[in-house]
Every structure is written in structure tokens, then in C-alpha cells.
Protein backbone atom coordinates (compact mmCIF):
# COMPACT_ATOMS: atom_id res chain seq x y z
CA UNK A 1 147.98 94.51 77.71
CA UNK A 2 148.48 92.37 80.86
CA UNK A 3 145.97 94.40 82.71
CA UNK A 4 143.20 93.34 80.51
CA UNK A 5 141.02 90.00 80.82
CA UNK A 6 138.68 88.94 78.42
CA UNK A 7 134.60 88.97 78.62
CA UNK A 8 134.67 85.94 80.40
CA UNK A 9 137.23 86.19 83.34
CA UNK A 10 135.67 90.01 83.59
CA UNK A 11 132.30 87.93 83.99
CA UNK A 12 133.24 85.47 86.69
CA UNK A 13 135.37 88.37 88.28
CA UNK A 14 132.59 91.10 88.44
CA UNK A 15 129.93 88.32 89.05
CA UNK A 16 127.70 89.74 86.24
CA UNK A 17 126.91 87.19 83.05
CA UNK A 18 128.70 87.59 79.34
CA UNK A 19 125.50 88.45 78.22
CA UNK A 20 124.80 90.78 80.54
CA UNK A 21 128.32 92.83 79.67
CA UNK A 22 127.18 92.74 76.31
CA UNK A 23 123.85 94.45 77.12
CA UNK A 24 125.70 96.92 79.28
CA UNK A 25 128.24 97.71 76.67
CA UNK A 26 125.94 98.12 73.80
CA UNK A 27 123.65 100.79 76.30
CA UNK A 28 127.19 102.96 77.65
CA UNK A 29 126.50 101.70 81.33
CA UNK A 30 129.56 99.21 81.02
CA UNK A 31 132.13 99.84 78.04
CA UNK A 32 135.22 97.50 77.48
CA UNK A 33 138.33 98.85 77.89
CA UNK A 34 138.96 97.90 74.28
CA UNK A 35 137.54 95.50 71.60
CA UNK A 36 139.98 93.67 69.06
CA UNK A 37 138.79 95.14 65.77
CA UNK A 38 139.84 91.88 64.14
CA UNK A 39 138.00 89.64 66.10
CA UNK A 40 135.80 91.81 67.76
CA UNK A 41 136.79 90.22 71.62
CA UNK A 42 135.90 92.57 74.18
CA UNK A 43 138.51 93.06 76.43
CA UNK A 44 138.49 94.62 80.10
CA UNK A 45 140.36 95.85 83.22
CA UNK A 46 140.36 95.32 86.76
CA UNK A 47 140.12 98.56 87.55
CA UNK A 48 136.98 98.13 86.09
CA UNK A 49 135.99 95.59 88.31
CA UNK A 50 134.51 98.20 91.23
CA UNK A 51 131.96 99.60 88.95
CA UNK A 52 130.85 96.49 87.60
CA UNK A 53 130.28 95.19 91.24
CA UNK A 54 127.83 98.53 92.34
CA UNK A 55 126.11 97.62 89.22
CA UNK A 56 125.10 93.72 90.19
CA UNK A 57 124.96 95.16 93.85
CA UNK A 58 122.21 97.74 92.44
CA UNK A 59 120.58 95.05 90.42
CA UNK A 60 120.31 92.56 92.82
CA UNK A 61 118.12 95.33 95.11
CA UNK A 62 116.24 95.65 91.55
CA UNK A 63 117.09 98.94 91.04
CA UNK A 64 116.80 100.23 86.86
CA UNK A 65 119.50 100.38 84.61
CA UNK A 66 118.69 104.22 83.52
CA UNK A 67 118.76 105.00 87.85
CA UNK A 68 121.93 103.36 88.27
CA UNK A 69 123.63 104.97 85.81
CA UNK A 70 122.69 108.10 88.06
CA UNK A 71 123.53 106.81 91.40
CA UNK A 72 127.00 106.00 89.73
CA UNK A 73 127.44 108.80 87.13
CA UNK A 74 125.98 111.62 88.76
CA UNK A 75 126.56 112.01 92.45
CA UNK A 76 124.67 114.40 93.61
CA UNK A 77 121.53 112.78 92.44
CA UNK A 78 122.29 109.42 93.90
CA UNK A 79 120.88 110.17 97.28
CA UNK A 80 117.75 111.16 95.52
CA UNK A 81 117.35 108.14 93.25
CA UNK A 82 118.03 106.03 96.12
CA UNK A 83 115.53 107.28 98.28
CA UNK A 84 113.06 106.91 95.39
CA UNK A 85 114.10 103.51 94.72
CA UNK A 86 113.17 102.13 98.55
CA UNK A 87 109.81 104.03 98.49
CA UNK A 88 109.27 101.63 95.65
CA UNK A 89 110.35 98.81 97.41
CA UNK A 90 108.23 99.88 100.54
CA UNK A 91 105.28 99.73 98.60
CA UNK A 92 105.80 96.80 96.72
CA UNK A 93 106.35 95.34 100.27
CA UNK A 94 102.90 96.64 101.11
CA UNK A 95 101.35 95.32 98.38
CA UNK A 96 102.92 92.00 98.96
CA UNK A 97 102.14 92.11 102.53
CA UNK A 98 98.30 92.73 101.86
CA UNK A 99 97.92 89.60 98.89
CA UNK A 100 100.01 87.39 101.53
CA UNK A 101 97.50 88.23 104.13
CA UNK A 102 94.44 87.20 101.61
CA UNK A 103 96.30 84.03 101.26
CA UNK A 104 95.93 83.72 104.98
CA UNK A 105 92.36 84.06 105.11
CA UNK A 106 91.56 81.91 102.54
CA UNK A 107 93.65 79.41 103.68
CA UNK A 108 91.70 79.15 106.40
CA UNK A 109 88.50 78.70 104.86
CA UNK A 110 87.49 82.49 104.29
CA UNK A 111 87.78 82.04 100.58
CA UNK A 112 84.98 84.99 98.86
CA UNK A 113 82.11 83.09 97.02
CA UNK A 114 81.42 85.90 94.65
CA UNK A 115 78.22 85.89 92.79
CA UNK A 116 78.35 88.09 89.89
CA UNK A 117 75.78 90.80 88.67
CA UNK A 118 72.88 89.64 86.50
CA UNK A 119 72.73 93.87 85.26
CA UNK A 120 74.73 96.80 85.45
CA UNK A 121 74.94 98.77 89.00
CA UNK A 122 77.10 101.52 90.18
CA UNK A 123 79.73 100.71 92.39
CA UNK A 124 81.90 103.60 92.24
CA UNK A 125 82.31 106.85 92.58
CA UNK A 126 85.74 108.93 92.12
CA UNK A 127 85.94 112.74 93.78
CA UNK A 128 88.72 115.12 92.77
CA UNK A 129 90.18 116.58 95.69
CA UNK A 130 93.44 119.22 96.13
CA UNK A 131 94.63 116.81 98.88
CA UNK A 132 93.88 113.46 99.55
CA UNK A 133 94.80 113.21 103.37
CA UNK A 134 92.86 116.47 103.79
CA UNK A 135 90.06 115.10 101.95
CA UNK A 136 90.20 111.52 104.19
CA UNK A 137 89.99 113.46 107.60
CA UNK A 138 87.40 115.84 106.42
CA UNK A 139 85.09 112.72 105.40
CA UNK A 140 86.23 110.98 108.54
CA UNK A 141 85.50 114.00 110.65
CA UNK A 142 81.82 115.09 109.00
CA UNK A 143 80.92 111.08 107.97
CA UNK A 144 82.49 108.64 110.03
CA UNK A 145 84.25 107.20 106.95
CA UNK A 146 86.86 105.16 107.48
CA UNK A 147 89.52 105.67 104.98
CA UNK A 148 91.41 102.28 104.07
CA UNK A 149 93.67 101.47 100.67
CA UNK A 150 92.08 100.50 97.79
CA UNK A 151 94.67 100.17 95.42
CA UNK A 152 98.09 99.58 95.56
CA UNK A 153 100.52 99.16 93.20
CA UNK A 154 104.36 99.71 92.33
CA UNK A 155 103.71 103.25 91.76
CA UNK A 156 102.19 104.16 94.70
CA UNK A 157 98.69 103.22 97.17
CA UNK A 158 95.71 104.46 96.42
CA UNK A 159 93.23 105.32 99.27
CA UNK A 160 89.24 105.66 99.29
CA UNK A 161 86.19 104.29 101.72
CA UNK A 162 85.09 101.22 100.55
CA UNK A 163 81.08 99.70 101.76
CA UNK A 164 80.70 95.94 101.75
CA UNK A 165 82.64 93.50 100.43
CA UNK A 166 83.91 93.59 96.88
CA UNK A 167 81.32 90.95 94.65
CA UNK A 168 78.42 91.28 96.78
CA UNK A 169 75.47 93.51 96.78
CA UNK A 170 76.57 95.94 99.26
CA UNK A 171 79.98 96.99 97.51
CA UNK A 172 80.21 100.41 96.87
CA UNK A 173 83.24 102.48 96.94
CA UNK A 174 84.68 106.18 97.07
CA UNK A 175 88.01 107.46 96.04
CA UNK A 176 89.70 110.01 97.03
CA UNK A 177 92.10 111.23 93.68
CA UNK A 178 94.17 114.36 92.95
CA UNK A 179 94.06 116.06 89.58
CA UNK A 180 97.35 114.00 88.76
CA UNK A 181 96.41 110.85 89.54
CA UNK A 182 93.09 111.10 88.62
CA UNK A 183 93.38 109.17 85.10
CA UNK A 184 90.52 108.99 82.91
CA UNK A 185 88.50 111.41 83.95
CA UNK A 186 85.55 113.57 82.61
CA UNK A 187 83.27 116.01 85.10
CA UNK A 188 82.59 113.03 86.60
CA UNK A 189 83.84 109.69 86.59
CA UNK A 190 81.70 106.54 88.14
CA UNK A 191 82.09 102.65 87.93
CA UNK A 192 79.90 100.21 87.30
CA UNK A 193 80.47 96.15 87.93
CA UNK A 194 79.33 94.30 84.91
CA UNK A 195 78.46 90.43 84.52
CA UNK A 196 80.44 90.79 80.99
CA UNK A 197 83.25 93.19 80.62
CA UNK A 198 83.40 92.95 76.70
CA UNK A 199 79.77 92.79 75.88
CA UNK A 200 78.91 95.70 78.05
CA UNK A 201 81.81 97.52 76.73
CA UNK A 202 80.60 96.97 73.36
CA UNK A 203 76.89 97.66 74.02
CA UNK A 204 78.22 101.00 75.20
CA UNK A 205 80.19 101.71 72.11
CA UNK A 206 77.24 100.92 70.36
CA UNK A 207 74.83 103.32 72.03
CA UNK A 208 77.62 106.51 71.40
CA UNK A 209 79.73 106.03 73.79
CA UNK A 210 83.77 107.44 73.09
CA UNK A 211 86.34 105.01 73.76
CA UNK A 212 88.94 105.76 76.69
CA UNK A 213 90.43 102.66 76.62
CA UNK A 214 89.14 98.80 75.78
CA UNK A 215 89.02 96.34 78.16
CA UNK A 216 92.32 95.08 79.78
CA UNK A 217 94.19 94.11 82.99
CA UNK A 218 94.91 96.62 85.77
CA UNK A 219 97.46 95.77 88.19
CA UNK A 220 95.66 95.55 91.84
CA UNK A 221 92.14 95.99 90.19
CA UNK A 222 89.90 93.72 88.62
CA UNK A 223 89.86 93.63 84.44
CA UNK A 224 88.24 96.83 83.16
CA UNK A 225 87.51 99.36 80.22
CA UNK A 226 86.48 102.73 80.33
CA UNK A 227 84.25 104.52 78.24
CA UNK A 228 83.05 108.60 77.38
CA UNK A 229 79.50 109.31 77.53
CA UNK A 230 77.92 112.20 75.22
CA UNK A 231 78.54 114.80 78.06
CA UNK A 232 82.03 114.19 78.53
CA UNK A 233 81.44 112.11 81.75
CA UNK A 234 83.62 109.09 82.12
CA UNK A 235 82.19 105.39 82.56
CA UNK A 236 84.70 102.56 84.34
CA UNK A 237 82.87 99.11 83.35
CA UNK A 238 84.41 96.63 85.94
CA UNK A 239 84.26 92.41 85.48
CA UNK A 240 81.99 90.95 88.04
């Protein structure tokens, strides 16, 4: 048909690669108008062209193929997924902001000298609360505890009171976590900062200890595991 252009024109046209089309054709977010059942050439129109652009627009702000699909196939849910979308990006942007401002510091000579633990010590403690801004002002209010983010990730920032300064003797901390965000969690769930996150995780095993989950990377936390003692009670082992 004279409409149609092959894979490639439709690529430079629509600004998206032949390999992406591909991709987007074999998961129903981009389908060729036809494909030669000979040769198997895809072959598209321009009035395709539009959709194909929102999608690279929608990429390029690193939005997911499954939520563009329902910004552009189901309307009333795009304001939704779009609003979703930039509280990602705001926190991402937080996050960001925060390591760029540790760059800063060490930069300019501030850079931690940690010196790890020669034996397992708490350092943690996790309290389940109904509401975690509640739960900050009431602390704030009865303790003077300042409340300050501890975590933060794509997901979402998680806040607590932290003591001292994370790798020296004085570091404790406190979170503040709601039933759904609580993770592993037992009728009580403490850290402890170990000099040897595999040995101690072992040696726990060893003594009757349930797994929860071996040792491995957390994103804005240090390398951990997590263990179940006999009572049910949950055990974070954190590398020093």
C-alpha cells in the first residue's frame, strides 16, 4: 500500500530503534500494520507515527512499558499512572540529591574512617506503628527525637531517629515502619552490625536459627541477611 513504510523508515520516522519495534510488536504495545507472510517484513503506517512518538516521549522520562500502555490505552487511568510515575522520579531525585551531597563532603576531606566491630552489638531497633508521621511527632514531642530519613529508595523513603554516626560506636538507630512496609518481621525485629556478614550468618544458622533470607545487597543499606530466632523474633545481621 503506499501508505505503508517499512521497519526501518517507521524507525527513523518515529525515532524509536528496529529493535525496539520488534520488542514492542512481539509485547502488543506497537503492532505493524501488516507483516508480509512471505518474507515476514513488517510493514507500518504513518498514522501510526503519533503513538509511536508518546511511546519514546514516555520512555525517554523512563516511564514502564506495562504504565504506558495505560496512559495510552486506557484514559482514564493515565492521570493516575502519571502522577505515580513523578512521585517515583521525586524520590529517585531525593535519593540522588542525598549520595551527591556525600560526594560533597567527602570531597572535601570528610571522608568516614569506619572501623568495623571486633563482636556482635545491636544497632537497631524496628517499632510497628499505625502511622509513621504520627509516630515521628509523638517521639519528637515526648523524646526530643529528631526524625531524619534513613532509607531511601525508588520505592519510597524510609524515616527513623538515627544516634551517632553509622560505623562508629555510638550508632544506634530506630525505625519507624507500618505493618506493610514492615518486611521481615517477627514480634520483634532488631539489627545487629557484624565484622563478617557470612560467618555470622552462618554461626546463626548453626545455633537454630530459621533462615529469612541469606546475605545480599539492599539498595540504600549496607549488605545484610536476616535470620528467625526460636521465638519467632527476627535478627537483621548488618556488614560492618
Amino acid at each position: 500500500m503506499r501508505d505503508e513504510v517499512t521497519v526501518g523508515t517507521f524507525a527513523r520516522l518515529s525515532g524509536l530503534s528496529v529493535h525496539t519495534l520488534r520488542h514492542y510488536d512481539e509485547i502488543g504495545l506497537l503492532v505493524p500494520e501488516r507483516v508480509d507472510a512471505d518474507t515476514g517484513y513488517r510493514y507500518y503506517t504513518r498514522t501510526q507515527l503519533p503513538r509511536a512518538r508518546r511511546i519514546a516521549s514516555l520512555r525517554w522520562i523512563d516511564m514502564g512499558l506495562d504504565d504506558i500502555r495505560l496512559v495510552l490505552d486506557v484514559p482514564a487511568r493515565a492521570e493516575d499512572v502519571l502522577v505515580a510515575h513523578r512521585a517515583r522520579l521525586e524520590r529517585q531525585h531525593s535519593r540522588l540529591s542525598a549520595a551527591l551531597g556525600d560526594v560533597d563532603r567527602f570531597l572535601a576531606g570528610e571522608l568516614p574512617d569506619y572501623e568495623p566491630p571486633v563482636v556482635a552489638r545491636p544497632v537497631q531497633i524496628k517499632l510497628l506503628v499505625s502511622d509513621r508521621d504520627a509516630a515521628a511527632g509523638f517521639y519528637a514531642d515526648a523524646f526530643g527525637f529528631r526524625a531524619t530519613v534513613t532509607q531511601r529508595t525508588d520505592e519510597g523513603d524510609f524515616d527513623g531517629f538515627v544516634f551517632g554516626e553509622y560505623g562508629q560506636p555510638d550508632f544506634f538507630l530506630i525505625h519507624l515502619q507500618t505493618a506493610e512496609h514492615l518486611g521481615a518481621a517477627g514480634p520483634a525485629t532488631i539489627g545487629l552490625l557484624v565484622p563478617d556478614l557470612e560467618a555470622a550468618h552462618r554461626r546463626a544458622l548453626a545455633a537454630g536459627a530459621g533462615e529469612v533470607g541469606g546475605p545480599h545487597e539492599v539498595q540504600g543499606m549496607p549488605r545484610c541477611s536476616a535470620v528467625r530466632d526460636p521465638d519467632g523474633n527476627v535478627v537483621f545481621l548488618y556488614q560492618g
